[in-house]
PDB file of N, CA and C in Angstrom:
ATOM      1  N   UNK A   1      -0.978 -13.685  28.598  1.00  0.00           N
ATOM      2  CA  UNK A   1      -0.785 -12.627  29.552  1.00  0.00           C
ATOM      3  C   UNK A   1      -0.131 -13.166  30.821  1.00  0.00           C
ATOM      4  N   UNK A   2      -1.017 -14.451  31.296  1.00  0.00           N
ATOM      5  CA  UNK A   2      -0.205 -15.365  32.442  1.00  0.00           C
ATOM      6  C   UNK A   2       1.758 -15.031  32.382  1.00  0.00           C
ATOM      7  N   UNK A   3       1.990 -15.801  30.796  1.00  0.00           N
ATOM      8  CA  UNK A   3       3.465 -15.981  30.226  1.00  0.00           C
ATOM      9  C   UNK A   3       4.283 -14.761  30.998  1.00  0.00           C
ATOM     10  N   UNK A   4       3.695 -13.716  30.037  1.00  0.00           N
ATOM     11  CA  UNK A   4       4.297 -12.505  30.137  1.00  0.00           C
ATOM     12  C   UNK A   4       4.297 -11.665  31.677  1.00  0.00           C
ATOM     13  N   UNK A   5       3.228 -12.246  32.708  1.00  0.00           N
ATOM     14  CA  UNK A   5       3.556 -11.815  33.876  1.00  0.00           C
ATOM     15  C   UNK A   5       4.429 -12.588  34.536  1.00  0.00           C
ATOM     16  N   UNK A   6       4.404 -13.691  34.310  1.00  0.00           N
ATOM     17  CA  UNK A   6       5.630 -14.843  34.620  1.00  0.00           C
ATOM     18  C   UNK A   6       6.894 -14.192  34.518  1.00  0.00           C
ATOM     19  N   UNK A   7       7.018 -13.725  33.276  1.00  0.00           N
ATOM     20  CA  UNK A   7       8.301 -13.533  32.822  1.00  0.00           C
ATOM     21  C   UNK A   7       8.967 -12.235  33.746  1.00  0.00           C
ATOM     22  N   UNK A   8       8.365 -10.760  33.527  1.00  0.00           N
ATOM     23  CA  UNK A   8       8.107 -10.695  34.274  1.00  0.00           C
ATOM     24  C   UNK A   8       8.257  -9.875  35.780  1.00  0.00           C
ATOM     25  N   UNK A   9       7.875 -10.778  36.222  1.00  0.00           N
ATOM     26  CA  UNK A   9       8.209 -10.967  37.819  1.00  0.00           C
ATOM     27  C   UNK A   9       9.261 -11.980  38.229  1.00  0.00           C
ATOM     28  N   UNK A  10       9.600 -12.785  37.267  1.00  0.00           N
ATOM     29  CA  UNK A  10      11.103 -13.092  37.648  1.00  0.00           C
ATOM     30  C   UNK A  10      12.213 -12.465  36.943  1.00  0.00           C
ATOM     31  N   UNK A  11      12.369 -11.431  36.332  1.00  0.00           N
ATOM     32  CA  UNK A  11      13.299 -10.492  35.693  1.00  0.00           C
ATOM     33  C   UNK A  11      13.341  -9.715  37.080  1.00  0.00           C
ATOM     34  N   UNK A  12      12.341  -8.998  37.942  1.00  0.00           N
ATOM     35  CA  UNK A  12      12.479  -8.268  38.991  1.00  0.00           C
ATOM     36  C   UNK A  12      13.106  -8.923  39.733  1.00  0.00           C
ATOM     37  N   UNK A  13      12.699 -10.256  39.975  1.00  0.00           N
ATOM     38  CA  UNK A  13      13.668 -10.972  41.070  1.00  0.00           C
ATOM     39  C   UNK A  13      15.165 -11.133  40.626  1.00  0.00           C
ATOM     40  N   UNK A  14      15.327 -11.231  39.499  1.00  0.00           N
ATOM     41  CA  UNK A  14      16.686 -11.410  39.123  1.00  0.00           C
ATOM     42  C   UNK A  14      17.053 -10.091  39.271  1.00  0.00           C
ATOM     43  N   UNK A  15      16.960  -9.153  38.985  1.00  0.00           N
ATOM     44  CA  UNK A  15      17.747  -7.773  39.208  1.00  0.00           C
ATOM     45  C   UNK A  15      17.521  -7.900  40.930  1.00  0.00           C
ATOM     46  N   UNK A  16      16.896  -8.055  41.465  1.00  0.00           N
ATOM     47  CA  UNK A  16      16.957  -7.694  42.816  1.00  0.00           C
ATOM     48  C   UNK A  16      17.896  -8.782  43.386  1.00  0.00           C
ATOM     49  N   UNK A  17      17.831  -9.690  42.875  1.00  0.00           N
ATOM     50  CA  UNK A  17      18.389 -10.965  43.235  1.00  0.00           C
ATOM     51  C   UNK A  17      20.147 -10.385  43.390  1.00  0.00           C
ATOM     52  N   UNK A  18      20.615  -9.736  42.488  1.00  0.00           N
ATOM     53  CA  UNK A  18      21.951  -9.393  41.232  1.00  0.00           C
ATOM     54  C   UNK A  18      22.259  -7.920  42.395  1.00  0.00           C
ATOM     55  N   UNK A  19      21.126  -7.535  43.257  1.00  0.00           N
ATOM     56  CA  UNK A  19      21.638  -6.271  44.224  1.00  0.00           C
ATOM     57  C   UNK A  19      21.372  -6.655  45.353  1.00  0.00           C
ATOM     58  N   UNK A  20      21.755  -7.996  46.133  1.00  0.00           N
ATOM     59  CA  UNK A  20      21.513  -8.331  47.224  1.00  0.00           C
ATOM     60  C   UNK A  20      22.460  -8.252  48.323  1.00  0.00           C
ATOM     61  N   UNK A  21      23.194  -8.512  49.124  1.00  0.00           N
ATOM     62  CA  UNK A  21      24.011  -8.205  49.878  1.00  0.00           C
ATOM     63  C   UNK A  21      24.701  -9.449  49.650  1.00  0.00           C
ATOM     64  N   UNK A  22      25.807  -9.883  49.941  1.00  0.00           N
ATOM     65  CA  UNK A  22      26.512 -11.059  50.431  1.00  0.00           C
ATOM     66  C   UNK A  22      26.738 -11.476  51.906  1.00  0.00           C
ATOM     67  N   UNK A  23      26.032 -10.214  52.479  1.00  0.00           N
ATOM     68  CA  UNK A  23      26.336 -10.573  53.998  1.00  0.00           C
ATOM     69  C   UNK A  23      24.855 -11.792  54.359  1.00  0.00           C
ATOM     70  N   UNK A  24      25.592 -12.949  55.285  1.00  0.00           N
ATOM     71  CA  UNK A  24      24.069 -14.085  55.444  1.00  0.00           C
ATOM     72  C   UNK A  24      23.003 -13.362  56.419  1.00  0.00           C
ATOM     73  N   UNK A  25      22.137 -13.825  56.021  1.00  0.00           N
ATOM     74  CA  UNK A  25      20.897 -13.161  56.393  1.00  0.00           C
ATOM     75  C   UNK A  25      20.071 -14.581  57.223  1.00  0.00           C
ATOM     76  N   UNK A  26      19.202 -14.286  58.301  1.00  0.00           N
ATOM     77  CA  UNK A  26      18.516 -14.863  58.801  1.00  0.00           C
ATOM     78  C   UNK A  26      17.484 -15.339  57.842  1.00  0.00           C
ATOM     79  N   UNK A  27      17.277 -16.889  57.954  1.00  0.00           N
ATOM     80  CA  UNK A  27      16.111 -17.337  57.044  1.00  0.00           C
ATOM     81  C   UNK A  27      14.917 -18.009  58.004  1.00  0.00           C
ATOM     82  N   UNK A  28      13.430 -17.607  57.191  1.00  0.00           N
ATOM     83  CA  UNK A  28      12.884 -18.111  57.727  1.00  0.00           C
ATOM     84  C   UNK A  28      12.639 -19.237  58.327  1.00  0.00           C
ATOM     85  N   UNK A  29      12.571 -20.278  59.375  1.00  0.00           N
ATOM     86  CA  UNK A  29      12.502 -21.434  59.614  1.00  0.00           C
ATOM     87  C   UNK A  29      11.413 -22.430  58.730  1.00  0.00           C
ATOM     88  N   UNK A  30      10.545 -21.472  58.348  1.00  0.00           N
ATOM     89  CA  UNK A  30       9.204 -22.179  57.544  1.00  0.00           C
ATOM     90  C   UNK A  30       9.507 -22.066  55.971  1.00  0.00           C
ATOM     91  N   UNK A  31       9.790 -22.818  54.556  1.00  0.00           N
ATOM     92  CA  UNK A  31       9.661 -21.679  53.327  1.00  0.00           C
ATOM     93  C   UNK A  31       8.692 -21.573  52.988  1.00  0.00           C
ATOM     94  N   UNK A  32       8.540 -20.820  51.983  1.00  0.00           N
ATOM     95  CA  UNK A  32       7.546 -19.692  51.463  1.00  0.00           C
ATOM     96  C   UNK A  32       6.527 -20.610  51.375  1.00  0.00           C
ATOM     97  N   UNK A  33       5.113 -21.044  51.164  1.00  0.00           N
ATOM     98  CA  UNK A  33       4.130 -21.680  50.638  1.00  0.00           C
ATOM     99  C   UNK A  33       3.663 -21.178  49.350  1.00  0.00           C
ATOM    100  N   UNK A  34       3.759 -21.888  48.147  1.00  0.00           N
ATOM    101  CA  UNK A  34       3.639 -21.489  46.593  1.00  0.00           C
ATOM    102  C   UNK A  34       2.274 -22.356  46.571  1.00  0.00           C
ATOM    103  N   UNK A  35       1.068 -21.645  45.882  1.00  0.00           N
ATOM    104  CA  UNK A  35      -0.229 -22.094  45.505  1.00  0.00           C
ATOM    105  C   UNK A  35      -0.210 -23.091  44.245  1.00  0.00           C
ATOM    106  N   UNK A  36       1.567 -22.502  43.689  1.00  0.00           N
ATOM    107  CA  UNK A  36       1.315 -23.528  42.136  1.00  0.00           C
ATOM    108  C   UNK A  36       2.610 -23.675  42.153  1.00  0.00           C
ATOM    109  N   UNK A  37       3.109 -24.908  41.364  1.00  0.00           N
ATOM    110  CA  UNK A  37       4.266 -25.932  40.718  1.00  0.00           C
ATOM    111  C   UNK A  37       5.099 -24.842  40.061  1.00  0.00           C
ATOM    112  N   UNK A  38       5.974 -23.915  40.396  1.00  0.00           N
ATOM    113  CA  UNK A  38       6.430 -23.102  39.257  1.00  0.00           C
ATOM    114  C   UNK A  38       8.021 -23.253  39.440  1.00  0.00           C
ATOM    115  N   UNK A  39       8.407 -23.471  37.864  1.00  0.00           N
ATOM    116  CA  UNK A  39       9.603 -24.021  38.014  1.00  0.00           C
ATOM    117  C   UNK A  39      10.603 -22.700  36.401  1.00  0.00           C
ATOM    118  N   UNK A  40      11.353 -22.085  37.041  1.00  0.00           N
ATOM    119  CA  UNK A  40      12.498 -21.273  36.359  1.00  0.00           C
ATOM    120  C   UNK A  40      13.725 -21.707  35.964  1.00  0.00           C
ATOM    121  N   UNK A  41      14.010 -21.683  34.671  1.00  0.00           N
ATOM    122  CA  UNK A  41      14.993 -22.025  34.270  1.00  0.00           C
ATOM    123  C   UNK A  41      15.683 -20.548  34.277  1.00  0.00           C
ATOM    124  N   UNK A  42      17.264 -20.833  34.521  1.00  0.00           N
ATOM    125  CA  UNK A  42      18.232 -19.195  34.595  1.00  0.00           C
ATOM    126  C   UNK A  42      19.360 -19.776  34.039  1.00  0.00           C
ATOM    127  N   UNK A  43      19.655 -19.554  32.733  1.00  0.00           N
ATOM    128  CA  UNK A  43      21.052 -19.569  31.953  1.00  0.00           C
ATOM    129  C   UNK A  43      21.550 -18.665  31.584  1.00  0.00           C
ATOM    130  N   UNK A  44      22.751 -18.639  32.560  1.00  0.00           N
ATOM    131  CA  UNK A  44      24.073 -18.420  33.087  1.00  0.00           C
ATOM    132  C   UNK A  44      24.947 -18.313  31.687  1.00  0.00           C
ATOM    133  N   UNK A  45      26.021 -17.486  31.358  1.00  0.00           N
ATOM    134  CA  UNK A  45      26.784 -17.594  30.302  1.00  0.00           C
ATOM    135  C   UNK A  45      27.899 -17.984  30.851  1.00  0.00           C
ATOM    136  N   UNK A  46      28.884 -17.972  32.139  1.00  0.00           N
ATOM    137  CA  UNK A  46      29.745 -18.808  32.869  1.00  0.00           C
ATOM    138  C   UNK A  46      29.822 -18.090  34.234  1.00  0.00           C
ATOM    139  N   UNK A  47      29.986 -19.411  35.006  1.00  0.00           N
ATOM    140  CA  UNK A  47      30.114 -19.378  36.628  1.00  0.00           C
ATOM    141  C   UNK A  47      31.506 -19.318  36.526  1.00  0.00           C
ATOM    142  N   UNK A  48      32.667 -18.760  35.709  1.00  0.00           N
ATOM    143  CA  UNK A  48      33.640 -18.229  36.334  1.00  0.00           C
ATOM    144  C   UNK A  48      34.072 -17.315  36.400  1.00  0.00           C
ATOM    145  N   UNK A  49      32.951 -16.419  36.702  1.00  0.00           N
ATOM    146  CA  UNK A  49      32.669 -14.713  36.722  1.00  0.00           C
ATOM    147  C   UNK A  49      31.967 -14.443  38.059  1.00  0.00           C
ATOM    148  N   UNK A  50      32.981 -14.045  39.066  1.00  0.00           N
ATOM    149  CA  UNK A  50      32.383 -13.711  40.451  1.00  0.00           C
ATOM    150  C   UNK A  50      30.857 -12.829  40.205  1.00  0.00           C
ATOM    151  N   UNK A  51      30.850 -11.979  39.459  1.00  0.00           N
ATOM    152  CA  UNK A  51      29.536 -11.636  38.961  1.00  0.00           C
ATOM    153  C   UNK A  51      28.275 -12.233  39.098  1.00  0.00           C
ATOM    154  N   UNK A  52      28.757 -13.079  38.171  1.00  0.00           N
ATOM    155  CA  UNK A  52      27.481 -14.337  37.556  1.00  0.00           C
ATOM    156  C   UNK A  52      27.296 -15.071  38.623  1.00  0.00           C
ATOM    157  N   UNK A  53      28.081 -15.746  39.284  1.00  0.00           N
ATOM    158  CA  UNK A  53      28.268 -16.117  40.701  1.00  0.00           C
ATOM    159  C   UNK A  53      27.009 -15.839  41.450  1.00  0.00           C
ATOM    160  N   UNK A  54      27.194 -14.123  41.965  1.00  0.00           N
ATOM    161  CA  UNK A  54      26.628 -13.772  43.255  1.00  0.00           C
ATOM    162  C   UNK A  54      25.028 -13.980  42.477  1.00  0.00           C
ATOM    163  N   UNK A  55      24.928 -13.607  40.897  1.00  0.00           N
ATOM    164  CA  UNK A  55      23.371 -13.191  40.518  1.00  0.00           C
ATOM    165  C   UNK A  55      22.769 -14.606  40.628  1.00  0.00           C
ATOM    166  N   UNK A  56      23.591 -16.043  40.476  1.00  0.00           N
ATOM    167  CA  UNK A  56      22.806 -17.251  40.665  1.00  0.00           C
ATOM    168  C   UNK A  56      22.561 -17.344  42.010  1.00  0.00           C
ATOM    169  N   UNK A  57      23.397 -17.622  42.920  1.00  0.00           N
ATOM    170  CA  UNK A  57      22.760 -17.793  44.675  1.00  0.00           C
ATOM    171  C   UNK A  57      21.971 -16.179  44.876  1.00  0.00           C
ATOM    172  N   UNK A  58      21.982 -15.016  44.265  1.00  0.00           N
ATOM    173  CA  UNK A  58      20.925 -14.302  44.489  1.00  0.00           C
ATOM    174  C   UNK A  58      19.533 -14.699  43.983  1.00  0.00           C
ATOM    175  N   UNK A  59      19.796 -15.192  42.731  1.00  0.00           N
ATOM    176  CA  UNK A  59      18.906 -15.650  42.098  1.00  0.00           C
ATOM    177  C   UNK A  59      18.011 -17.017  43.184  1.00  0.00           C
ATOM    178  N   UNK A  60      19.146 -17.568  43.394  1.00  0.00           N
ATOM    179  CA  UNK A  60      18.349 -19.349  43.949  1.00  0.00           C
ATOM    180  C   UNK A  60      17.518 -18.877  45.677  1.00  0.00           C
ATOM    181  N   UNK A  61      18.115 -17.650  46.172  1.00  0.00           N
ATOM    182  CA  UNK A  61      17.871 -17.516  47.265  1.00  0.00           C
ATOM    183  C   UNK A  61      16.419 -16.524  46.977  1.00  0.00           C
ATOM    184  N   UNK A  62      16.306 -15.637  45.948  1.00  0.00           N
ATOM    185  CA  UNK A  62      14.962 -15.291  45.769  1.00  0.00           C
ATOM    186  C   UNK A  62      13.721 -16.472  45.559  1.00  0.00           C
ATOM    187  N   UNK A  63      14.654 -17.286  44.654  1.00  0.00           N
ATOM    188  CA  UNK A  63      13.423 -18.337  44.422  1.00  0.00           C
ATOM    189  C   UNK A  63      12.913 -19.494  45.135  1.00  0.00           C
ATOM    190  N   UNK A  64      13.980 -19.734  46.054  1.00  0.00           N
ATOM    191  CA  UNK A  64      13.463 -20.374  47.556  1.00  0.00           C
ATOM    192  C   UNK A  64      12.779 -19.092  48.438  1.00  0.00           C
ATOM    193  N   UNK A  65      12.625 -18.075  48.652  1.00  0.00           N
ATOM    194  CA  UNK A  65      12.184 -17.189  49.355  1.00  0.00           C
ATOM    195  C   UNK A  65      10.681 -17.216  48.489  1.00  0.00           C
ATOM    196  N   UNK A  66      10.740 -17.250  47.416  1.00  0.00           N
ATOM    197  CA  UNK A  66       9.103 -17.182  46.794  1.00  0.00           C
ATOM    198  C   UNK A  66       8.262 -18.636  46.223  1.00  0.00           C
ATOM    199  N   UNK A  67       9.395 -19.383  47.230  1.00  0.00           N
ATOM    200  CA  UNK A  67       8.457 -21.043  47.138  1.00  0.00           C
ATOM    201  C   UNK A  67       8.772 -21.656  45.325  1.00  0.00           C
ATOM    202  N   UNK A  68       9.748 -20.996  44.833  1.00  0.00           N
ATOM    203  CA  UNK A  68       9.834 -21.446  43.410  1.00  0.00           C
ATOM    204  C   UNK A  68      11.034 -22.113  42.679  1.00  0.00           C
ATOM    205  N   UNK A  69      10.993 -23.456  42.287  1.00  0.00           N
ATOM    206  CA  UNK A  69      11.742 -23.812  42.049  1.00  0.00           C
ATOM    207  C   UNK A  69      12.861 -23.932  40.578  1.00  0.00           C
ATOM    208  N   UNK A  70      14.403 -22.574  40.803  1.00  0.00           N
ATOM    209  CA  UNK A  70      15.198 -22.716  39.901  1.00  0.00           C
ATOM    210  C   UNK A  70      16.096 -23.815  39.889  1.00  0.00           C
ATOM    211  N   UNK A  71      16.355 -23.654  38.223  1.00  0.00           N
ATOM    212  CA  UNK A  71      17.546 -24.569  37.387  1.00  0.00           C
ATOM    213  C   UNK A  71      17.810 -24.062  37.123  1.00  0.00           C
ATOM    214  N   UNK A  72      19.510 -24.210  36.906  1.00  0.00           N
ATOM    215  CA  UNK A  72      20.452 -23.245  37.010  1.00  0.00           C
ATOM    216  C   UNK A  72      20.891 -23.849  35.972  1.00  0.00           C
ATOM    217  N   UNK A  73      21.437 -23.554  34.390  1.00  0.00           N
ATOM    218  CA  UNK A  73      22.600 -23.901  33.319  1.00  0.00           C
ATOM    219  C   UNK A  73      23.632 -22.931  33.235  1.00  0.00           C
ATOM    220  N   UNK A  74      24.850 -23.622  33.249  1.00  0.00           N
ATOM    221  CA  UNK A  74      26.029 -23.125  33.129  1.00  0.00           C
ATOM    222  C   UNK A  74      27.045 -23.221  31.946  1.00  0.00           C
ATOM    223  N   UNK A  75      26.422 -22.432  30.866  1.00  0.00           N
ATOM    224  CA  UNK A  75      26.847 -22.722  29.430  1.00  0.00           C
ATOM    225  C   UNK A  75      28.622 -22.451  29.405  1.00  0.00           C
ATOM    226  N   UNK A  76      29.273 -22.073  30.554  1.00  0.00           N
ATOM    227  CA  UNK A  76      30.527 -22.560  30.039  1.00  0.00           C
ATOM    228  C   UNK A  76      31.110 -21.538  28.917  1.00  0.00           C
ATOM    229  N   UNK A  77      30.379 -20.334  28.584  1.00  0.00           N
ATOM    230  CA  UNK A  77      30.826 -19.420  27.776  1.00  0.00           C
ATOM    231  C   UNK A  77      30.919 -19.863  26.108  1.00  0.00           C
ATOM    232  N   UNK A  78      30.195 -21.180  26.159  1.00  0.00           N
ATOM    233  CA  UNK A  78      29.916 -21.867  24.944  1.00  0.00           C
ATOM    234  C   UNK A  78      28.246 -21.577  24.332  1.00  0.00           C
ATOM    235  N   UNK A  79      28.345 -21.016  23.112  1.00  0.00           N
ATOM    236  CA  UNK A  79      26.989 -20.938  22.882  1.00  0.00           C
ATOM    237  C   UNK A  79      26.048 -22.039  22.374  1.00  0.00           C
ATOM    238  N   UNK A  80      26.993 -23.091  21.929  1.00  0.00           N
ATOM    239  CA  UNK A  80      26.200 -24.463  21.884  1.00  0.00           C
ATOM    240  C   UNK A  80      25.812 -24.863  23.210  1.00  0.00           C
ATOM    241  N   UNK A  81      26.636 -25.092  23.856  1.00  0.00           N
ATOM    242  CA  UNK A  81      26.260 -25.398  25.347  1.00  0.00           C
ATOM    243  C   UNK A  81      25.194 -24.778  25.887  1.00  0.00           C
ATOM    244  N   UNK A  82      24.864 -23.627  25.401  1.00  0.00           N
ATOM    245  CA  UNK A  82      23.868 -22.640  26.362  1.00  0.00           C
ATOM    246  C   UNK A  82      22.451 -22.971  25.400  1.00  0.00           C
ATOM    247  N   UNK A  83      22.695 -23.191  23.911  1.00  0.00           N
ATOM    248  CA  UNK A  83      21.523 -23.695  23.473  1.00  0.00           C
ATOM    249  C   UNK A  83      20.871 -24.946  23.919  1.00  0.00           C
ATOM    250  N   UNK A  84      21.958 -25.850  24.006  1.00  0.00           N
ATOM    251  CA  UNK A  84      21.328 -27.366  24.385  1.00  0.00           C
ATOM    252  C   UNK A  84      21.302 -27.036  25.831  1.00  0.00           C
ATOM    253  N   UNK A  85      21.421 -26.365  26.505  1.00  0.00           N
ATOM    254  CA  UNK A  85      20.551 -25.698  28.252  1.00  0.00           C
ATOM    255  C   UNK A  85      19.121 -25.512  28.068  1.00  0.00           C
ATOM    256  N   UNK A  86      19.083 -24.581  26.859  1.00  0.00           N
ATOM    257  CA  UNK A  86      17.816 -23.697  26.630  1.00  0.00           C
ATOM    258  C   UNK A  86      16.490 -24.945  25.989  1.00  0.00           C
ATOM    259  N   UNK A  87      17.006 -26.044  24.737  1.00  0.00           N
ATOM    260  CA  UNK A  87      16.462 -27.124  24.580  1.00  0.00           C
ATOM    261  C   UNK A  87      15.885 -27.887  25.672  1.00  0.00           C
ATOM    262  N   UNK A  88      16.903 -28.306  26.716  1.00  0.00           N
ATOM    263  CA  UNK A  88      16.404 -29.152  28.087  1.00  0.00           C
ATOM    264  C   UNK A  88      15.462 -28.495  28.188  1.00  0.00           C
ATOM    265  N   UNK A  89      15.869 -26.988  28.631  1.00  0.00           N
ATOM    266  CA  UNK A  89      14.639 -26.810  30.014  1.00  0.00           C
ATOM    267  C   UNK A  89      13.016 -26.089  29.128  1.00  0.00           C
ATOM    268  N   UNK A  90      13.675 -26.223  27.587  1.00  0.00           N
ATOM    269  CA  UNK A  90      12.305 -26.398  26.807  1.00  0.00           C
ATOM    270  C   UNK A  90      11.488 -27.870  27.220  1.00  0.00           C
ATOM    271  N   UNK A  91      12.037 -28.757  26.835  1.00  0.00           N
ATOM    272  CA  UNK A  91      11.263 -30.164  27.013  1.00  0.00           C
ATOM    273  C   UNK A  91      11.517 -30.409  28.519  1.00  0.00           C
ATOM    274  N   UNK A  92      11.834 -29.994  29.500  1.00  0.00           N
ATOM    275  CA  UNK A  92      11.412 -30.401  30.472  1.00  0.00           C
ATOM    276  C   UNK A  92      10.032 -29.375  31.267  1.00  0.00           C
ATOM    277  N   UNK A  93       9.866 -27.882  30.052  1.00  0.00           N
ATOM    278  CA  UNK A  93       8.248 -27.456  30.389  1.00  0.00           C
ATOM    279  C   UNK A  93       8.285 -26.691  31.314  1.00  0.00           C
ATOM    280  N   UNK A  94      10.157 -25.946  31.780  1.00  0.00           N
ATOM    281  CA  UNK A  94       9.905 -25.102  32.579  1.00  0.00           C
ATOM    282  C   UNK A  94       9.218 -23.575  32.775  1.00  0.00           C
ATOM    283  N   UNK A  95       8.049 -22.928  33.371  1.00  0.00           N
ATOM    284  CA  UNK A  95       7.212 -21.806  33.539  1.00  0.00           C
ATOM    285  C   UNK A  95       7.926 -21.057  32.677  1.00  0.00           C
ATOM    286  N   UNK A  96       9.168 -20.523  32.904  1.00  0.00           N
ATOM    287  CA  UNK A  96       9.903 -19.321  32.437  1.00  0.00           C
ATOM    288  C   UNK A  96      11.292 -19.496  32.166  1.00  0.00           C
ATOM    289  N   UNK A  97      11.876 -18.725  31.283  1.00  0.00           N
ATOM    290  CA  UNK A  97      13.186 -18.573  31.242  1.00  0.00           C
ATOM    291  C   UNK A  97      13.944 -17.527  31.587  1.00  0.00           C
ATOM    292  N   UNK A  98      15.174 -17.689  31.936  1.00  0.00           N
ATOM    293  CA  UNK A  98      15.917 -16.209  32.198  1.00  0.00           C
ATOM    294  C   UNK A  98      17.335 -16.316  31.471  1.00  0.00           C
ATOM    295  N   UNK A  99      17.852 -15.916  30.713  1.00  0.00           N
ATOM    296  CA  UNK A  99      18.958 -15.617  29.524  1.00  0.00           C
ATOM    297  C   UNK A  99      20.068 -15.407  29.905  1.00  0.00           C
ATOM    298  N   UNK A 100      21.304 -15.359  30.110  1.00  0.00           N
ATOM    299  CA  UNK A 100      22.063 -14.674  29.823  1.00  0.00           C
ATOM    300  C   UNK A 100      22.663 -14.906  28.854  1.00  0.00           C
ATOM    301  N   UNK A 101      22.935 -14.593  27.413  1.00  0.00           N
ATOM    302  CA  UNK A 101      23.274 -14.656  26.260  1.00  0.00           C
ATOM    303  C   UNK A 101      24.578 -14.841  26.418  1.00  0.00           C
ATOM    304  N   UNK A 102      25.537 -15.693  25.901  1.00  0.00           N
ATOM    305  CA  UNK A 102      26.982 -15.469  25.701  1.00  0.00           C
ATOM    306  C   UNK A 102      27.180 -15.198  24.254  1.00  0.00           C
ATOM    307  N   UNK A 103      26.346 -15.552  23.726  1.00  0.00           N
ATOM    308  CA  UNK A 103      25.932 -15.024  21.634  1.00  0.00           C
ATOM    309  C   UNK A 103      24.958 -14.581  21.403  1.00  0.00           C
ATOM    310  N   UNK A 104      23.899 -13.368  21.765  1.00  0.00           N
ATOM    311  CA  UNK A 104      22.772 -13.183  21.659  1.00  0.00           C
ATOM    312  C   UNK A 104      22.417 -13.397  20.879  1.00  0.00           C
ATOM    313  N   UNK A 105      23.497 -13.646  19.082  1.00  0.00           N
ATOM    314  CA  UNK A 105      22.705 -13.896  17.775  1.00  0.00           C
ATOM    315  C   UNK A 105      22.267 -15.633  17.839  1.00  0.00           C
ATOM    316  N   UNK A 106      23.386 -16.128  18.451  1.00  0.00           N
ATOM    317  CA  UNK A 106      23.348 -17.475  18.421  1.00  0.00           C
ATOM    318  C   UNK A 106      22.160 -17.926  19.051  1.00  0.00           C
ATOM    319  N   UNK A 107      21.910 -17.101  19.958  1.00  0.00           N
ATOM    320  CA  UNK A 107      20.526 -17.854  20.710  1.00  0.00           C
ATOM    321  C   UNK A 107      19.415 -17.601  20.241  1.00  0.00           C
ATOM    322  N   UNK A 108      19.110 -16.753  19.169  1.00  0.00           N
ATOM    323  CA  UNK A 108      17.718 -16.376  18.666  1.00  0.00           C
ATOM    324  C   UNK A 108      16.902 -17.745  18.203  1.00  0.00           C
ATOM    325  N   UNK A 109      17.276 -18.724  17.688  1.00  0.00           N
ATOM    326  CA  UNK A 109      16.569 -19.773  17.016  1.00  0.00           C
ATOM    327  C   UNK A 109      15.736 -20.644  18.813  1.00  0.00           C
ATOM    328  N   UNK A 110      16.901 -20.745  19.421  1.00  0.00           N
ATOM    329  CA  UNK A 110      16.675 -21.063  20.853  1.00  0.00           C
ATOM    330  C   UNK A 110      15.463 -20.320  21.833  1.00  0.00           C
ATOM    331  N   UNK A 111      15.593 -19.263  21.889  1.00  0.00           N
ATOM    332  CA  UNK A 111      14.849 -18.507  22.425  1.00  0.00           C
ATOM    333  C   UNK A 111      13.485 -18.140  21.282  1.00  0.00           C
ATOM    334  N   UNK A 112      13.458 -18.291  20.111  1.00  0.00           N
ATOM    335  CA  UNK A 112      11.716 -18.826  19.198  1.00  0.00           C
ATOM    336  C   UNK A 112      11.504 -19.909  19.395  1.00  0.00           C
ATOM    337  N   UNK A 113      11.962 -20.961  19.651  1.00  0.00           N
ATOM    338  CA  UNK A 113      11.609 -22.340  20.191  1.00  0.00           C
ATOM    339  C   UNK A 113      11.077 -22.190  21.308  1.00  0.00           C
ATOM    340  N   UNK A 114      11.657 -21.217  22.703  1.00  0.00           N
ATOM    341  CA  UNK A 114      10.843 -21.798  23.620  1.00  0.00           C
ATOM    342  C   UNK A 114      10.096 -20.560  23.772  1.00  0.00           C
ATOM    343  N   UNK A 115       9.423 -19.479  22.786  1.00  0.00           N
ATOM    344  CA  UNK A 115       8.016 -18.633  22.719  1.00  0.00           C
ATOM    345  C   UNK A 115       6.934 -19.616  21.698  1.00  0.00           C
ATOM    346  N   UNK A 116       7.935 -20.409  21.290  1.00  0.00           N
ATOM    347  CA  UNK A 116       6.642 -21.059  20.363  1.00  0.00           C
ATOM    348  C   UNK A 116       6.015 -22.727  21.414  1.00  0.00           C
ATOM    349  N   UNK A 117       6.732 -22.639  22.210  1.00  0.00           N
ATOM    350  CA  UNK A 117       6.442 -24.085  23.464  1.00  0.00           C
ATOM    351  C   UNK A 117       5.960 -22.797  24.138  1.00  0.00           C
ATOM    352  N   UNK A 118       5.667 -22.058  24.701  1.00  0.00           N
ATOM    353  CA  UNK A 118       4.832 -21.323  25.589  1.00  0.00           C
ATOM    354  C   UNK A 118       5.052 -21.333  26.491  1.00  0.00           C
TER     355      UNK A 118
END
């Protein structure tokens, strides 16, 4: 249940993240204080899509705003590439994942690997 609220509440941040302004915003001088180690993986299908762009620094700027630390993969519009992203940030045990598919079929084996690592 933990998993699945994990999951989540960083899907909200990513959509909110993905409708943020581009204009800079005043940041707090202090960041956020996080009670626990929580670390998000967000793969990207390519950063050479002004798009994808704004949703990662929306993305990185929600998750410094909520004390949480993202990794960002940039599969390059390659779906091998985006699997061996999804592998890393399996064995490196990150809380959650966030997708962006560039092969949604291709990634299914990827994405049961890391529901069966938890």
């Amino acid at each position: 249940m933990k998993h699945l609220l994990r999951i989540i509440i960083v899907l909200g941040l990513s959509a909110l993240a993905a409708c943020t302004s581009t204009t800079p915003v005043a940041t707090p001088t202090t960041p956020a204080q996080s009670s626990s180690n929580i670390t998000i993986g967000l793969v990207i299908s390519t950063l050479n899509n002004p798009f994808f762009v704004t949703l990662r620094d929306g993305a990185q700027r929600a998750a410094d705003a909520a004390g949480v630390t993202l990794t960002i993969v940039d599969a390059q519009d390659d779906s091998a590439k985006m699997i061996a992203g999804i592998e890393d940030l399996i064995t490196k045990k990150v809380n959650a994942l966030i997708i962006n598919p560039t092969d949604s079929d291709a990634v299914v084996p990827a994405i049961q690997k890391a529901n069966e690592a938890g």
